[in-house]
PDB file of N, CA and C in Angstrom:
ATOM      1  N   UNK A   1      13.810 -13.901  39.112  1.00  0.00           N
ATOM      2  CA  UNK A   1      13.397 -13.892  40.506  1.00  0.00           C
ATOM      3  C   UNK A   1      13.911 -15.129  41.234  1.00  0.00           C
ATOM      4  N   UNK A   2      14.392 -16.246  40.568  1.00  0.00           N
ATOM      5  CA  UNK A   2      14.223 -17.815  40.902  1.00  0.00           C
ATOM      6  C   UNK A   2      15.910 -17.423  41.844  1.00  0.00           C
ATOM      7  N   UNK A   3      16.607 -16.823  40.706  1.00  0.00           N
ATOM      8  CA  UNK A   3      18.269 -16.823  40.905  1.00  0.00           C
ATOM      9  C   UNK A   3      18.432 -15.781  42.308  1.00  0.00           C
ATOM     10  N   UNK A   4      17.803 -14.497  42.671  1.00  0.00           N
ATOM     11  CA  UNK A   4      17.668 -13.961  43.291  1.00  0.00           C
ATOM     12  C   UNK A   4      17.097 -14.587  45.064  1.00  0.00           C
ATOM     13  N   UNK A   5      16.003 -15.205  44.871  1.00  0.00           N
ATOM     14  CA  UNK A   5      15.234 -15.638  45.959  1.00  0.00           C
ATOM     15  C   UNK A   5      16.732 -17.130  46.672  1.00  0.00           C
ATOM     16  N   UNK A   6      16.978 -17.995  45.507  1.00  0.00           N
ATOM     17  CA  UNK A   6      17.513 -18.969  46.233  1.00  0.00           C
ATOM     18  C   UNK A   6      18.868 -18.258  46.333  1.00  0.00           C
ATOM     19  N   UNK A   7      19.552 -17.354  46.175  1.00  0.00           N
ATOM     20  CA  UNK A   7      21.141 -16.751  46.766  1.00  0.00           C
ATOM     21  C   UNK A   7      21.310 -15.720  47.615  1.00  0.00           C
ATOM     22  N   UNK A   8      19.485 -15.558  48.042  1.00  0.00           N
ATOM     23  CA  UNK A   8      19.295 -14.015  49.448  1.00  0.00           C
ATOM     24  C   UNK A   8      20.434 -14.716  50.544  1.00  0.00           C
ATOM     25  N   UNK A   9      20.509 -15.769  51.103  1.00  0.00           N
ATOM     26  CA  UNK A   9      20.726 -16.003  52.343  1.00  0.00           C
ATOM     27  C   UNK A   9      22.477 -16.127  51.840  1.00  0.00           C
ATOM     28  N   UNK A  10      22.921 -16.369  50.913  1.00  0.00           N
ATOM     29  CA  UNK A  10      24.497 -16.143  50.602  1.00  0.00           C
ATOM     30  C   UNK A  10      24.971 -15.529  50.448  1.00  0.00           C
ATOM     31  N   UNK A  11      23.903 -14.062  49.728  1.00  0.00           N
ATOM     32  CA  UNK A  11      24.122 -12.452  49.436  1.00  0.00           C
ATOM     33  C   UNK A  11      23.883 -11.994  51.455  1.00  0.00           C
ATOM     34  N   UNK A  12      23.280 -12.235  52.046  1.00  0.00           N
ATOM     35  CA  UNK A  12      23.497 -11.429  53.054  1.00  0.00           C
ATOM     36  C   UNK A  12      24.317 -12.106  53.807  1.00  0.00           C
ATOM     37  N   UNK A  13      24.903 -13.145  53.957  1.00  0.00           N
ATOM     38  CA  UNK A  13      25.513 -13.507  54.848  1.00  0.00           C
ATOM     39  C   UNK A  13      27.284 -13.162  54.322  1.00  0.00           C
ATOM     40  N   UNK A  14      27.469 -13.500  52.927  1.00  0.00           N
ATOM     41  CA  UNK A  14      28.448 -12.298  52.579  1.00  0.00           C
ATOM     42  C   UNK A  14      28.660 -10.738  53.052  1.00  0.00           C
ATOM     43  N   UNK A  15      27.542 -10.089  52.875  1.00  0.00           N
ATOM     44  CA  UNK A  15      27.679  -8.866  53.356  1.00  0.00           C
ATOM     45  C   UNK A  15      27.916  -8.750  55.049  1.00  0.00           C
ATOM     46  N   UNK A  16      27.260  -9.743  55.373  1.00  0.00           N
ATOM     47  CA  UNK A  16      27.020  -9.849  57.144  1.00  0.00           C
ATOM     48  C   UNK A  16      28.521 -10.140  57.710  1.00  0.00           C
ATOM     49  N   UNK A  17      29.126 -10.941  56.769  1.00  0.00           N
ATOM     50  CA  UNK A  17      30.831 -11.388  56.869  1.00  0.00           C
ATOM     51  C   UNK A  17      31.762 -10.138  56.736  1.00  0.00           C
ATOM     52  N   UNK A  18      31.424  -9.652  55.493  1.00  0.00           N
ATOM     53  CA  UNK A  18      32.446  -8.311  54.935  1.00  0.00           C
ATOM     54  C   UNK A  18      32.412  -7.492  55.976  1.00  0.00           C
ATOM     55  N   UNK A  19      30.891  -7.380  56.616  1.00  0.00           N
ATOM     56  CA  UNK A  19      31.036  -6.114  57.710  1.00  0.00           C
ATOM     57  C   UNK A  19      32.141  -6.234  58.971  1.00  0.00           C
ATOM     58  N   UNK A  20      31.305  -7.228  59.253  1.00  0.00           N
ATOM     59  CA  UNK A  20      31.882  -7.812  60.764  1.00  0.00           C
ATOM     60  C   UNK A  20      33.748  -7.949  60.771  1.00  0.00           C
ATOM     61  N   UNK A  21      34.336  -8.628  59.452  1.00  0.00           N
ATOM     62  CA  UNK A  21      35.707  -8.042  59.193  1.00  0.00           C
ATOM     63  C   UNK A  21      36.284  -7.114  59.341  1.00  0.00           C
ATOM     64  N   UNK A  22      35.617  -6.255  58.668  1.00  0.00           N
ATOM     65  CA  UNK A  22      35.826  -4.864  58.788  1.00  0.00           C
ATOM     66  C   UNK A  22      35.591  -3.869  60.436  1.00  0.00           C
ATOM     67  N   UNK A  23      34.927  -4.068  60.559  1.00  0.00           N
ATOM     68  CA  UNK A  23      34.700  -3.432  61.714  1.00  0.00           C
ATOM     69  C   UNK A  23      35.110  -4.198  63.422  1.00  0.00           C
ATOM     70  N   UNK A  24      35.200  -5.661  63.340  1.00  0.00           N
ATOM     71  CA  UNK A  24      35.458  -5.656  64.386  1.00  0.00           C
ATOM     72  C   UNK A  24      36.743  -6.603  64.461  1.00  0.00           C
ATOM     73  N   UNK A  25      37.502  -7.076  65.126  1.00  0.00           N
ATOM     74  CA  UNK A  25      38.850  -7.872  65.165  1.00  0.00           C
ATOM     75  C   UNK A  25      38.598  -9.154  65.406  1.00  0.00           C
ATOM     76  N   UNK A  26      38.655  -9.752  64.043  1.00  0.00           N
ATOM     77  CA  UNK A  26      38.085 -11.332  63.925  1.00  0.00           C
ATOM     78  C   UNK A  26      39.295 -12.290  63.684  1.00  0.00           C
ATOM     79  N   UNK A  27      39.568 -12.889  64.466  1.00  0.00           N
ATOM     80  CA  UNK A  27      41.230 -13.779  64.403  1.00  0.00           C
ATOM     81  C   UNK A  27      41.101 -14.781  63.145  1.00  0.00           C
ATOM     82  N   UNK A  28      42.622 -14.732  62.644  1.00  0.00           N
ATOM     83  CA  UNK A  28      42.492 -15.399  61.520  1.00  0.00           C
ATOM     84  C   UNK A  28      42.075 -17.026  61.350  1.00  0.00           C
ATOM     85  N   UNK A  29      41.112 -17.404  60.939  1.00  0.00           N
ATOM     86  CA  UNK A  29      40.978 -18.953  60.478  1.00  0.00           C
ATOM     87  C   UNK A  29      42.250 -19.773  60.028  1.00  0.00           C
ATOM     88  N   UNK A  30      42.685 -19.587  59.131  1.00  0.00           N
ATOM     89  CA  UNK A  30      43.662 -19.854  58.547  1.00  0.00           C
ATOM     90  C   UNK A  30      44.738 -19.856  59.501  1.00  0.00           C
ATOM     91  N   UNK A  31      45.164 -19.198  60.441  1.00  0.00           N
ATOM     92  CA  UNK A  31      46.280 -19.410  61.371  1.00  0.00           C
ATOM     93  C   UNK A  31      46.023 -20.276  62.249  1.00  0.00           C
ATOM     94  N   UNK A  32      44.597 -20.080  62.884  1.00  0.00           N
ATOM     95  CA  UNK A  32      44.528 -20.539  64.021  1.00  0.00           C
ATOM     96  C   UNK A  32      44.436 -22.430  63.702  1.00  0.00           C
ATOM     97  N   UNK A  33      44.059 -22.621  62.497  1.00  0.00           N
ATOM     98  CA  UNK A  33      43.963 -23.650  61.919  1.00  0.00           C
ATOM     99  C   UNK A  33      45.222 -24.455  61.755  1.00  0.00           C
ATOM    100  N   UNK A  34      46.268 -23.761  61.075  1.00  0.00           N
ATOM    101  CA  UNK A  34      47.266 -24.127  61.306  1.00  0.00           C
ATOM    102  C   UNK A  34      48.274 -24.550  62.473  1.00  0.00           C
ATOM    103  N   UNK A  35      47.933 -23.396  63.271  1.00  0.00           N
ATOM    104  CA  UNK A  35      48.833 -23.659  64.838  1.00  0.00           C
ATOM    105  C   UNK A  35      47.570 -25.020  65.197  1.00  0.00           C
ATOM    106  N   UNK A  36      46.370 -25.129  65.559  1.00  0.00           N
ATOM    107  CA  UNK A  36      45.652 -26.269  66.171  1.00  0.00           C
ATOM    108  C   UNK A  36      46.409 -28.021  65.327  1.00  0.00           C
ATOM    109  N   UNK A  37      46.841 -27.650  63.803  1.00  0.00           N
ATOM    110  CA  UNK A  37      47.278 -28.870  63.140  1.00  0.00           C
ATOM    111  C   UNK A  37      49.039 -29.428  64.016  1.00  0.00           C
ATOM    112  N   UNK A  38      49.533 -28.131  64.066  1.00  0.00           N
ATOM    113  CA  UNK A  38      51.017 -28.170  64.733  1.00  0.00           C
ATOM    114  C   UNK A  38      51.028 -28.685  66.279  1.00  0.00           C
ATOM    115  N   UNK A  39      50.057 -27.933  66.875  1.00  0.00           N
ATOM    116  CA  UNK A  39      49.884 -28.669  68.186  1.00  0.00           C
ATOM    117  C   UNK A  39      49.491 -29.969  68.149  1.00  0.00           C
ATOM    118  N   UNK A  40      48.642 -30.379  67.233  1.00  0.00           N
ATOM    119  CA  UNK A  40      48.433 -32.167  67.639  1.00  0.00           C
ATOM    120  C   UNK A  40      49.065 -33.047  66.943  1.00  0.00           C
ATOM    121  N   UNK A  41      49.965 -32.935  65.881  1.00  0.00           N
ATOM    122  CA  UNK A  41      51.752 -32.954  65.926  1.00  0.00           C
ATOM    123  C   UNK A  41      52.403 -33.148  66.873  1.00  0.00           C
ATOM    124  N   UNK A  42      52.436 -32.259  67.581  1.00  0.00           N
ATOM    125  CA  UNK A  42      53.601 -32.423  68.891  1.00  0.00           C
ATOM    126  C   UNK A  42      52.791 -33.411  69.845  1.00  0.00           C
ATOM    127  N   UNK A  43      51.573 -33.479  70.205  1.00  0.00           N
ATOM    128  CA  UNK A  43      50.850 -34.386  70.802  1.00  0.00           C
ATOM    129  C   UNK A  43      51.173 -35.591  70.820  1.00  0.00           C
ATOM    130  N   UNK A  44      50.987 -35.726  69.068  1.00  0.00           N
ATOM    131  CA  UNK A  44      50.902 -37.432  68.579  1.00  0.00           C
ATOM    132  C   UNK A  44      52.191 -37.343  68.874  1.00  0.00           C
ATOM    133  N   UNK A  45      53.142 -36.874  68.561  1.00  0.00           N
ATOM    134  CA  UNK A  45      54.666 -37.348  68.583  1.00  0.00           C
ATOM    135  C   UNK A  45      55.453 -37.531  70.166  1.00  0.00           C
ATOM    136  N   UNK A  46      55.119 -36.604  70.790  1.00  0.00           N
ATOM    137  CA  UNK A  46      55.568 -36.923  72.717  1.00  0.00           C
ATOM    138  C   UNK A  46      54.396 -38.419  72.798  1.00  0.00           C
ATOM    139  N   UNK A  47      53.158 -38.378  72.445  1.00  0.00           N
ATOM    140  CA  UNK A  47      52.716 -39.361  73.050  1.00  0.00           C
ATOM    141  C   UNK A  47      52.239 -40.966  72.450  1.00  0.00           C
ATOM    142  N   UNK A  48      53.081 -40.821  71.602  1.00  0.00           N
ATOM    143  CA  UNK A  48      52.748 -41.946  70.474  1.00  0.00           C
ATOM    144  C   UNK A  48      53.722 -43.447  70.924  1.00  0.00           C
ATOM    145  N   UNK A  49      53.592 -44.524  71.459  1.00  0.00           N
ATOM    146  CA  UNK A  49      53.916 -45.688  71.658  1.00  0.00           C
ATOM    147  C   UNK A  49      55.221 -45.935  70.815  1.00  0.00           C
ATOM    148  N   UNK A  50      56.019 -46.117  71.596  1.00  0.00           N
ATOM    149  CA  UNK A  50      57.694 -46.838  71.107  1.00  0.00           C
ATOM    150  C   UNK A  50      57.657 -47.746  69.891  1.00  0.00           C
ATOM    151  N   UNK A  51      58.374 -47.533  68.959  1.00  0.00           N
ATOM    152  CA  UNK A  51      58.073 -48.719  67.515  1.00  0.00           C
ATOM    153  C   UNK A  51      58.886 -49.951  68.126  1.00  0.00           C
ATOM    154  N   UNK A  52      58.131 -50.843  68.078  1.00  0.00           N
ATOM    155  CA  UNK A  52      58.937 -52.224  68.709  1.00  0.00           C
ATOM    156  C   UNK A  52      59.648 -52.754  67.623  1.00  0.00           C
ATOM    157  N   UNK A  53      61.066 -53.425  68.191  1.00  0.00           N
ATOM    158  CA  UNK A  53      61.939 -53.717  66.989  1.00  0.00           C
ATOM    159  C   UNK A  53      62.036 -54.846  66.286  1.00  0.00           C
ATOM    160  N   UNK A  54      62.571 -54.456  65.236  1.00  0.00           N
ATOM    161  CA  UNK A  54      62.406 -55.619  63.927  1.00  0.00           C
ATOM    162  C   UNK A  54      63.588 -56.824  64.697  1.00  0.00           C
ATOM    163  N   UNK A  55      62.813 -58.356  64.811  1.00  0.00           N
ATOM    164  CA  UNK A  55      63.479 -58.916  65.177  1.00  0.00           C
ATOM    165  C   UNK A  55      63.519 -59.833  63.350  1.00  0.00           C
ATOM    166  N   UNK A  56      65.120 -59.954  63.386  1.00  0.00           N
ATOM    167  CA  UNK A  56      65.287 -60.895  62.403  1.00  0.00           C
ATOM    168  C   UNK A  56      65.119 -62.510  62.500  1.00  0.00           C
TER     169      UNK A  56
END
């Protein structure tokens, strides 16, 4: 009963996940994750301060 009672809320929220996949058009994590990493890439890089030069 112990194993059951403490994994209800991981057993339904799995199922609550599987459905909602299935049935309705849920954009991918994984992409959108990726394009948000690529965009602040290009961010830092247009807006990142000139390397000042090595004076000998």
């Amino acid at each position: 009963m112990g194993i059951v009672k403490s994994c209800f809320s991981f057993m339904v929220g799995t199922i609550c996940g599987v459905y909602i996949a299935q049935n309705y058009k849920v954009p991918d994590v994984q992409k959108l994750a990726s394009t948000a990493l690529f965009m602040g890439r290009l961010i830092e890089e247009n807006y990142r301060k000139p390397k000042k030069p090595d004076e000998d």
